[in-house]
Protein backbone atom coordinates (compact mmCIF):
# COMPACT_ATOMS: atom_id res chain seq x y z
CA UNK A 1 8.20 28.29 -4.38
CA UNK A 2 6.78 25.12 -3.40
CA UNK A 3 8.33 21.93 -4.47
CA UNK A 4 7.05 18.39 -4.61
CA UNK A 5 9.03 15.45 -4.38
CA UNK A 6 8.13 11.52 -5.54
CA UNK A 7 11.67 9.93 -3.33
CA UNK A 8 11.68 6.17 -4.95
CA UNK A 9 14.95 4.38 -4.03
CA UNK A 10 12.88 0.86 -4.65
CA UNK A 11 12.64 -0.54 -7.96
CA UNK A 12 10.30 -3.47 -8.06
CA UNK A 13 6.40 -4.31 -8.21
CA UNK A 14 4.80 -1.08 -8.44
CA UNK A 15 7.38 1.38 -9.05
CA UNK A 16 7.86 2.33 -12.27
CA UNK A 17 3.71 2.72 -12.67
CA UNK A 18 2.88 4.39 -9.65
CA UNK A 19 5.84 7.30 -10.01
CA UNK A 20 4.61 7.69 -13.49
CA UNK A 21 1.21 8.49 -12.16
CA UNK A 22 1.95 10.93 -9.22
CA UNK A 23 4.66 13.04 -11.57
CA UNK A 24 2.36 13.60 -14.12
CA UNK A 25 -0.38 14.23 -11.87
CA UNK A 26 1.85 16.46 -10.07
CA UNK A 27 2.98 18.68 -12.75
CA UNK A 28 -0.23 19.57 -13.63
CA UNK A 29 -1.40 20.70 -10.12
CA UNK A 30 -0.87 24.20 -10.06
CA UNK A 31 -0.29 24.27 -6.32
CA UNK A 32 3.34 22.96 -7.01
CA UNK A 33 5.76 25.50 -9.27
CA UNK A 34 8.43 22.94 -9.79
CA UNK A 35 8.41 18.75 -9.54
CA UNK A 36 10.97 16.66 -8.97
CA UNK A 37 12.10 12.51 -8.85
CA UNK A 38 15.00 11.52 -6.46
CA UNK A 39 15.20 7.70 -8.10
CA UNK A 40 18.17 4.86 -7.41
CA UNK A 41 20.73 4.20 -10.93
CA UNK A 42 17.32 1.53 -12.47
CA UNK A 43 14.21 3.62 -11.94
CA UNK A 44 16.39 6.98 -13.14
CA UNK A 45 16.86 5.29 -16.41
CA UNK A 46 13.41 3.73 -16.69
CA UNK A 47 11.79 7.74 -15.85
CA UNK A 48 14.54 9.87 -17.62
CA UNK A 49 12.59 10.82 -20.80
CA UNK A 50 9.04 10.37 -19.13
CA UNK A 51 10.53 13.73 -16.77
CA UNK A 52 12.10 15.16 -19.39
CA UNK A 53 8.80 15.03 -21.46
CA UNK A 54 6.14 16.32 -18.43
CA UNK A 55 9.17 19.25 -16.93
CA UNK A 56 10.07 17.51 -14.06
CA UNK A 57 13.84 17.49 -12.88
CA UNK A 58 15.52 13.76 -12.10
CA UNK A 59 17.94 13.58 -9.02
CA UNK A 60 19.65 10.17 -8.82
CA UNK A 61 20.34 8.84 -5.18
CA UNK A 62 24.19 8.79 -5.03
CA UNK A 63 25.54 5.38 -4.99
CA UNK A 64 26.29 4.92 -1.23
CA UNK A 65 23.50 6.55 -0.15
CA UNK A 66 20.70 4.18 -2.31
CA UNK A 67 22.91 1.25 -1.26
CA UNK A 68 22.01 2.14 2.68
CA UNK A 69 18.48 2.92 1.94
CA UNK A 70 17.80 -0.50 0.09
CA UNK A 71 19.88 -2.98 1.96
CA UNK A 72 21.06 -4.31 5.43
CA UNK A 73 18.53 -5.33 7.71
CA UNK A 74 14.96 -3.53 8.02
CA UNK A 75 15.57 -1.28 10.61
CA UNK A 76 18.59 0.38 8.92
CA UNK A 77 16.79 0.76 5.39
CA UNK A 78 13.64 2.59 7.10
CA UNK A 79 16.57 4.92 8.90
CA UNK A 80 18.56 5.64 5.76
CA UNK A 81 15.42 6.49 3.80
CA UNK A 82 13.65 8.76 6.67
CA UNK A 83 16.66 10.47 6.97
CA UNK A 84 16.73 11.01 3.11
CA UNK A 85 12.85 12.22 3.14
CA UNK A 86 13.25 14.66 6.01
CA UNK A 87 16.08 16.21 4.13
CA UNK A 88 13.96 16.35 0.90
CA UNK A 89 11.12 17.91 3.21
CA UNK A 90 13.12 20.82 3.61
CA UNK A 91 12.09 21.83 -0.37
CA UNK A 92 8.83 21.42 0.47
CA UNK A 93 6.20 18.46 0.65
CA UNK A 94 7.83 14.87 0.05
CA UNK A 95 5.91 11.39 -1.03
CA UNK A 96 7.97 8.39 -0.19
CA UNK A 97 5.46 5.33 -1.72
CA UNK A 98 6.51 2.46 0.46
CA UNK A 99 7.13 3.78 3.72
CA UNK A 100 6.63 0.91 5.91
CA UNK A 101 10.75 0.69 6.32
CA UNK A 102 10.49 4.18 7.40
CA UNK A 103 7.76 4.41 9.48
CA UNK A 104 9.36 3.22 12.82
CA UNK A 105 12.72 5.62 12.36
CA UNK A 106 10.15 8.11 11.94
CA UNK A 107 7.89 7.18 15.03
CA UNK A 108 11.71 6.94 16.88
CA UNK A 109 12.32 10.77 15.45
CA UNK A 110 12.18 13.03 18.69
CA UNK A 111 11.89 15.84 16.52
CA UNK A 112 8.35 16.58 14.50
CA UNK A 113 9.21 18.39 11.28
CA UNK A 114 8.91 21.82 11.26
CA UNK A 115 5.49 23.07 10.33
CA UNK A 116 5.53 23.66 6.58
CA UNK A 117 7.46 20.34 6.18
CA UNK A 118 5.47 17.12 5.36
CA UNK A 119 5.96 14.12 4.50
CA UNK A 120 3.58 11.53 3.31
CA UNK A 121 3.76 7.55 1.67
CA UNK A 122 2.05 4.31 2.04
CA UNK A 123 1.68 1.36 4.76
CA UNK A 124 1.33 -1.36 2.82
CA UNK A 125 0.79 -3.77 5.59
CA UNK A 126 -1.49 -1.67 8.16
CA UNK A 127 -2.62 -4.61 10.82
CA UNK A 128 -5.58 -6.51 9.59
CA UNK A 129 -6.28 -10.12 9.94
CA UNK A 130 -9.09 -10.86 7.14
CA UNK A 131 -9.64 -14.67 7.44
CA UNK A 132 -7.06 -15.35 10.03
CA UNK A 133 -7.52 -16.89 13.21
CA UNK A 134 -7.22 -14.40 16.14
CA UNK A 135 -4.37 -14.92 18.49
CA UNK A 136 -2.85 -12.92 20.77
CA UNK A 137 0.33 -12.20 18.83
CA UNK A 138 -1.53 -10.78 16.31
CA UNK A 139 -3.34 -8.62 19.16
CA UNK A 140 -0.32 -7.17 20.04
CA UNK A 141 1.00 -7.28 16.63
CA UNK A 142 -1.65 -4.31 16.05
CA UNK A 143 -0.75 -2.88 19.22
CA UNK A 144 2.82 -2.30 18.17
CA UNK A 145 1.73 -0.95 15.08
CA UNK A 146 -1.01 1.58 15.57
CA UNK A 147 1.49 3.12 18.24
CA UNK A 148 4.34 3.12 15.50
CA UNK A 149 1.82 4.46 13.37
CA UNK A 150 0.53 7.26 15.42
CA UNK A 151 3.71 8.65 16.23
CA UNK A 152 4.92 9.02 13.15
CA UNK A 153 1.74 10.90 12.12
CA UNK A 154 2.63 13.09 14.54
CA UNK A 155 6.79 13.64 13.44
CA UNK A 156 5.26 13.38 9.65
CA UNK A 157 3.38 16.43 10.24
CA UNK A 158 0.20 14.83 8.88
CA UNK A 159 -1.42 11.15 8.15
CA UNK A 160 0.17 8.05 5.97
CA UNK A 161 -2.18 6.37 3.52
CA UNK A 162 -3.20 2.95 3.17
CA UNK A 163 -4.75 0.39 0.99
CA UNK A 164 -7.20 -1.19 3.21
CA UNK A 165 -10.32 0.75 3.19
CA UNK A 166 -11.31 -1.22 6.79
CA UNK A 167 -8.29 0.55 8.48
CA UNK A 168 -9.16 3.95 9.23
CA UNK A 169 -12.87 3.24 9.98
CA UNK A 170 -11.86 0.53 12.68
CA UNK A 171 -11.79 1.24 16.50
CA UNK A 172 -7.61 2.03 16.32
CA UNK A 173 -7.96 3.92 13.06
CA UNK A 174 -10.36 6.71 14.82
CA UNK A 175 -8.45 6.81 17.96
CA UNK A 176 -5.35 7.66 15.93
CA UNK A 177 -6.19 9.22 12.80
CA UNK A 178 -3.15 7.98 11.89
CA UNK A 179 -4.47 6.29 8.69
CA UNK A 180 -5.94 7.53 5.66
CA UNK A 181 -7.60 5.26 2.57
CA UNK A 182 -5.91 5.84 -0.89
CA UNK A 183 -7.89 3.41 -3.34
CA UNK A 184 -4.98 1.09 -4.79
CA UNK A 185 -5.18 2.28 -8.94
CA UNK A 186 -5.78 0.03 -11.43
CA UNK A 187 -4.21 0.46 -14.23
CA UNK A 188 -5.48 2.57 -17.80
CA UNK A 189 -6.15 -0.33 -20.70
CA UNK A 190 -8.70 1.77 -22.70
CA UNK A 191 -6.04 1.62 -25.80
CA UNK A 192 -5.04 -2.10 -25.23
CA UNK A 193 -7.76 -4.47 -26.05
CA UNK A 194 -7.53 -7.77 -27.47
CA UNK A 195 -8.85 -11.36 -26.42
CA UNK A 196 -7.47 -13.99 -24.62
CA UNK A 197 -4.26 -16.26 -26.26
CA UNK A 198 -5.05 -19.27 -28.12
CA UNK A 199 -2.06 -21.77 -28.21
CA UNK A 200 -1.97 -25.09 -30.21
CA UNK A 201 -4.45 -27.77 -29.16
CA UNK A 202 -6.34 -24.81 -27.77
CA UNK A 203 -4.29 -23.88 -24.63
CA UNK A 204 -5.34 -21.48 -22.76
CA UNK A 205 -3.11 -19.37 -20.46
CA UNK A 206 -2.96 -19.12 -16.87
CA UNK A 207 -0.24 -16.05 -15.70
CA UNK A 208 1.28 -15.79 -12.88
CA UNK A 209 3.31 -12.50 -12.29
CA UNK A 210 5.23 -10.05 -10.39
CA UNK A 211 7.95 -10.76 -7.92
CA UNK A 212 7.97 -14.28 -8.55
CA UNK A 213 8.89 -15.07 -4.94
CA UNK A 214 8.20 -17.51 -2.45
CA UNK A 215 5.50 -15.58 -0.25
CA UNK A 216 3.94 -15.15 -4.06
CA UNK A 217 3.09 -18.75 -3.61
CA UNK A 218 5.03 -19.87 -6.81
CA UNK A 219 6.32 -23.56 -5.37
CA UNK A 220 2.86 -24.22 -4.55
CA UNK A 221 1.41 -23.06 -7.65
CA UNK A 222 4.09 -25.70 -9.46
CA UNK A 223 2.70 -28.33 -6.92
CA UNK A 224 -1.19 -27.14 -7.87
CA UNK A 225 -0.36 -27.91 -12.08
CA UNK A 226 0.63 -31.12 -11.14
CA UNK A 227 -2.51 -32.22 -9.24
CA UNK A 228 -4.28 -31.26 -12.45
CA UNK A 229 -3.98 -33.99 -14.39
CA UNK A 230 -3.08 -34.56 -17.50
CA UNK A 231 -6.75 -33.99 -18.85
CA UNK A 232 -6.25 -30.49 -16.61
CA UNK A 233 -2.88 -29.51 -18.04
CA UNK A 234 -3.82 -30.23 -21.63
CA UNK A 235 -6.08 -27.61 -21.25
CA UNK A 236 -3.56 -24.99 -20.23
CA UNK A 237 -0.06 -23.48 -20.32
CA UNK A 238 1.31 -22.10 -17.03
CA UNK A 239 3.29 -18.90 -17.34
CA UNK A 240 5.26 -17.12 -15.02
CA UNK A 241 6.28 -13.28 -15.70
CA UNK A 242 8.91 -11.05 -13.47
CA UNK A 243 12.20 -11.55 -11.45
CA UNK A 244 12.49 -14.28 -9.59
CA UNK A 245 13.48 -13.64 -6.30
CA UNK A 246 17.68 -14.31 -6.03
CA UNK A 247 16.95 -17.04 -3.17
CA UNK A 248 13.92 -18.87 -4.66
CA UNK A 249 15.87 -19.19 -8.05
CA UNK A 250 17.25 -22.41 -8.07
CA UNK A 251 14.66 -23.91 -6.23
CA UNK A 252 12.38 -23.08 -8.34
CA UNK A 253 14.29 -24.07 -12.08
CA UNK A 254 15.04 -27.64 -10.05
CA UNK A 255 11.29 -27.89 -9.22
CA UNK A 256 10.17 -26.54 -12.58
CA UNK A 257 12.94 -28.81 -14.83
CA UNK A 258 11.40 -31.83 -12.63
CA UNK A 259 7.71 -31.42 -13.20
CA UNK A 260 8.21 -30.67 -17.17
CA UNK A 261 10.07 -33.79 -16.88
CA UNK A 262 7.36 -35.73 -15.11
CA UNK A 263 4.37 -34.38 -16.97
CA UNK A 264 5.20 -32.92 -20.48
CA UNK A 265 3.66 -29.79 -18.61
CA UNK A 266 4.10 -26.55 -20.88
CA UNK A 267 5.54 -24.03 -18.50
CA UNK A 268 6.90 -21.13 -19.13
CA UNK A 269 8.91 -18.16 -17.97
CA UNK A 270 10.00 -15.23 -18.42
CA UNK A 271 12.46 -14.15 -15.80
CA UNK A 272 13.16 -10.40 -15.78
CA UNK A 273 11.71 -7.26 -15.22
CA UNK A 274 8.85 -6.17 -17.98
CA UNK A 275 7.78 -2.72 -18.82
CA UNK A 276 4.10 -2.22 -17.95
CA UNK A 277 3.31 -1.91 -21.19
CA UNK A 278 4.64 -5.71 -21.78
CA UNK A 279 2.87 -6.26 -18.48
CA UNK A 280 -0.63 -5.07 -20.26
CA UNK A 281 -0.24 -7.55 -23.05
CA UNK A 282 0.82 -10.06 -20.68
CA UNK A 283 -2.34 -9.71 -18.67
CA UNK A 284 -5.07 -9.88 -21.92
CA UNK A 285 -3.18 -12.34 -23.39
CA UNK A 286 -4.13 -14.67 -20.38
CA UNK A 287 -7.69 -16.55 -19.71
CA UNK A 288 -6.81 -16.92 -15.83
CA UNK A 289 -4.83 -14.45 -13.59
CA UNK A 290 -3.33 -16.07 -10.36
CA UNK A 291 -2.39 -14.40 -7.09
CA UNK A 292 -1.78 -17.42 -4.81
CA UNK A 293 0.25 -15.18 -2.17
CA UNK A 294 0.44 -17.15 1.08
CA UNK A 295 -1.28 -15.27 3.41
CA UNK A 296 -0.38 -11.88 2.60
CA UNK A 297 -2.16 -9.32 4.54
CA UNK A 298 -1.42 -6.25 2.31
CA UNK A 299 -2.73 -4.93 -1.15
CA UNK A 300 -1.61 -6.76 -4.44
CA UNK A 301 -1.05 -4.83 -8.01
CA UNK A 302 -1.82 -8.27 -9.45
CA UNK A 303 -5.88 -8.01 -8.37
CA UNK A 304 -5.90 -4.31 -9.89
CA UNK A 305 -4.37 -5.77 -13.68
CA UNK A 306 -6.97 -8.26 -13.24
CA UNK A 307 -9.33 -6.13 -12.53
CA UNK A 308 -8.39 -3.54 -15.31
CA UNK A 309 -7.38 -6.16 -17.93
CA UNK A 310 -11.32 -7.56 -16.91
CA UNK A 311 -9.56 -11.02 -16.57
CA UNK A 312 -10.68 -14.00 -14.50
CA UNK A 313 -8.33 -13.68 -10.79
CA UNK A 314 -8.53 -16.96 -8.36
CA UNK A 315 -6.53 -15.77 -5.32
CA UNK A 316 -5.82 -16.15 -1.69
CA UNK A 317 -8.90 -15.91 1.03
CA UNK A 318 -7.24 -14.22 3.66
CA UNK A 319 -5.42 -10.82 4.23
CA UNK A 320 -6.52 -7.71 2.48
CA UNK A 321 -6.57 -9.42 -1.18
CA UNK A 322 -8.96 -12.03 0.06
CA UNK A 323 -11.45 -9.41 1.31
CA UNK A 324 -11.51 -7.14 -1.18
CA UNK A 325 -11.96 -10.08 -3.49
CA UNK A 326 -14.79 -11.81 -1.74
CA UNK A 327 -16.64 -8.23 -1.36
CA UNK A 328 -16.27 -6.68 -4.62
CA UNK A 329 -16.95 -10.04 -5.99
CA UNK A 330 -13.12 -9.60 -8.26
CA UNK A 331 -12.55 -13.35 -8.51
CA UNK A 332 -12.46 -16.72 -6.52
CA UNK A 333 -10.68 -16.51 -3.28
CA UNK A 334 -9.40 -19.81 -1.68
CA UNK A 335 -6.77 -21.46 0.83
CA UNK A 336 -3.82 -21.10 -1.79
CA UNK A 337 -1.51 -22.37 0.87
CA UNK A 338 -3.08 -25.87 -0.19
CA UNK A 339 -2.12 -27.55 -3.70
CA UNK A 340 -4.79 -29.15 -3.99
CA UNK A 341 -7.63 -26.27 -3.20
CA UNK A 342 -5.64 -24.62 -5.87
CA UNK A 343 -6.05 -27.12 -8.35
CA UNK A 344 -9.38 -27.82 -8.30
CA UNK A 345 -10.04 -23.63 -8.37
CA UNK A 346 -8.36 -23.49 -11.56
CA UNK A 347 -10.27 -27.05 -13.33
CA UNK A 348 -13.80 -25.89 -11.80
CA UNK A 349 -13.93 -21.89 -11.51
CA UNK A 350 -16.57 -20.50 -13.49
CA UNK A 351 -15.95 -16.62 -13.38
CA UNK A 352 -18.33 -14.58 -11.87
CA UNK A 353 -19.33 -10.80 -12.76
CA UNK A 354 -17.39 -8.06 -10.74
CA UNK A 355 -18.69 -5.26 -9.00
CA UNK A 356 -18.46 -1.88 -11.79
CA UNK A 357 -18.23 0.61 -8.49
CA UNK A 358 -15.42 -1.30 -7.47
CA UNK A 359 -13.03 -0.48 -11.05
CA UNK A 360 -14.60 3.16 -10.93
CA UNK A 361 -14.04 4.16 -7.71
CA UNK A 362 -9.70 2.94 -8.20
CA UNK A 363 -8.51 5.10 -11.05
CA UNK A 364 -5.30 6.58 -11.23
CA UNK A 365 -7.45 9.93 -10.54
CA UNK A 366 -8.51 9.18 -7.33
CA UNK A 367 -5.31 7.63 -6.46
CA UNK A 368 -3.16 10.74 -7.55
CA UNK A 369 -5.56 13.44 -6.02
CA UNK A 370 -5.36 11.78 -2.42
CA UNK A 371 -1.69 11.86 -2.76
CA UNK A 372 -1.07 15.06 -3.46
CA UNK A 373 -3.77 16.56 -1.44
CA UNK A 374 -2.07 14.28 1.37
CA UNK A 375 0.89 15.80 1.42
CA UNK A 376 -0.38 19.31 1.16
CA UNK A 377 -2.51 18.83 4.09
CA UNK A 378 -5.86 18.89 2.24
């Protein structure tokens, strides 16, 4: 009997959508007789009647257990949840989503699974350096990585998926075949459609949201409203959707309380998690979506509501957002790291048409059937 197992013991960003996905993709593959989600306490409670609904059994990661695998420094996480997906292994083929904690305790395993056993997830920060200068840190940078990567292919018993479609086609990618492309989804909005939010005196609103967090580039999105102008801000209401992260907090309400002070600014925000159906209605009720992450080299959800919700995205011009963005022509990438570049992108932009393929070609689908065949071995 071969079993498949989603192991989630993160809670944040992506989570609750992507599991969602793979289980009820899963259940329907007939190459799996049973399915099953080993979840922390907050994603068990979130899933509990979607598994109960599709047939697949819920496991909750005992107490100390999740506590090891989501805290302490880096290093111990990645060990605590390796450790946790080579036991699952044992069952039969295991999908761990974020395994860039893990990937290192798994390169450091001396012992490949035995064949059979796989395990599979995602690097969401594979090596790239889209719009950065080169420098030799960063050189070695992708040494250190496409060696960590490569040797856990081997202990994983097959290859780990990214987001960046550049990757596996690049000189390190071959050499390795350590990396395999998995088209980031976007999500389904086919029965949510409604126009943009009209506020009094015909505001407009501009969203931020996610992990509202300081590499999201939330100070200097504050600093960006209040180069606007007054003329600017009129125009607009800024609103900010998801947790904010437990160290930016105060920060952020003392920078936030000063500039409604200063400006009469209407700012908003909603600090918690939302469901993604909330998230949906967040995203069509907005004219502007920003991503303003501070040189983030990795994938962002945020381009792929954008993209679904078919709403205007001004982001960062670096990393693997800023290329996809500039290629697939999903928005208006600039320096976000500067208030002011960020101002005037959000006064001037005129949006521009998106590439079709680019939507088609990063469905839930696609996204679900690379998975699963992943960890099969397909």
């Amino acid at each position: 009997m071969t079993t498949f197992t989603y192991l989630e013991p993160l809670t944040e960003g992506h989570c609750t959508f992507w599991a969602k996905m793979v289980l009820g993709a899963a259940v329907k593959d007939e190459r799996f007789q049973t399915v099953r989600a080993i979840v922390g306490p907050e994603m068990a409670k979130r899933l509990d009647a979607f598994t109960k609904e599709i047939g697949a059994s819920l496991e909750i990661i005992p107490t100390e257990q999740h506590a090891e695998m989501t805290s302490g420094s880096l290093f111990s996480r990645g060990r605590a949840q390796w450790r946790a997906a080579r036991q699952a292994a044992e069952q039969g083929p295991v999908f761990l989503p974020f395994f860039d904690h893990a990937v290192v305790a798994a390169a450091m395993d001396p012992t490949p699974l035995p064949y059979g056993q796989r395990v599979s997830g995602i690097i969401f920060r594979p090596p790239n350096h889209f719009g950065l200068p080169g420098s030799l840190g960063g050189s070695l940078d992708s040494v250190r990585r496409w060696v960590t990567y490569a040797l856990a292919r081997r202990v994983c018993r097959g290859a780990l998926l990214t987001l960046d479609e550049v990757a596996p086609t690049s000189r390190a990618g071959q050499t390795t075949k350590a990396l395999e492309f998995v088209a980031d989804p976007a999500p389904n909005f086919d029965l949510i459609s409604m126009e943009p939010e009209i506020r009094e005196n015909g505001r407009k609103i501009v969203l931020v949201f996610g992990a509202l967090t300081e590499r999201k580039g939330i100070f200097q999105t504050l600093d960006a409203w209040k180069l606007l102008g007054e003329d600017g801000r009129n125009k607009f209401i800024l609103r900010f959707v998801g947790r904010l992260g437990a160290d930016e907090r105060a920060r952020f309400m003392e920078k936030l309380a000063t500039l409604r002070t200063e400006t009469n600014a209407i700012i908003e925000i909603e600090d918690r998690f939302v469901t993604d159906e909330e998230l949906a209605c967040e995203v069509q009720h907005a004219a502007i979506i920003l991503a303003p992450y501070q040189n983030h080299v990795g994938s962002s959800g945020v381009l792929h509501w954008a993209v679904a919700g078919k709403r205007p995205l001004i982001a960062q011009n670096t990393g693997l957002i800023g290329f996809q963005v500039d290629r697939y022509k999903l928005g208006l990438a600039v320096d976000c790291t500067n208030p002011q570049v960020l101002s005037r992108a959000i006064s001037e932009w005129v949006p521009s048409i998106s590439d079709p393929a680019f939507e088609a070609s990063h469905t839930s689908n696609a996204f679900t059937g690379k998975i699963l065949d992943t960890v099969l071995g397909v």
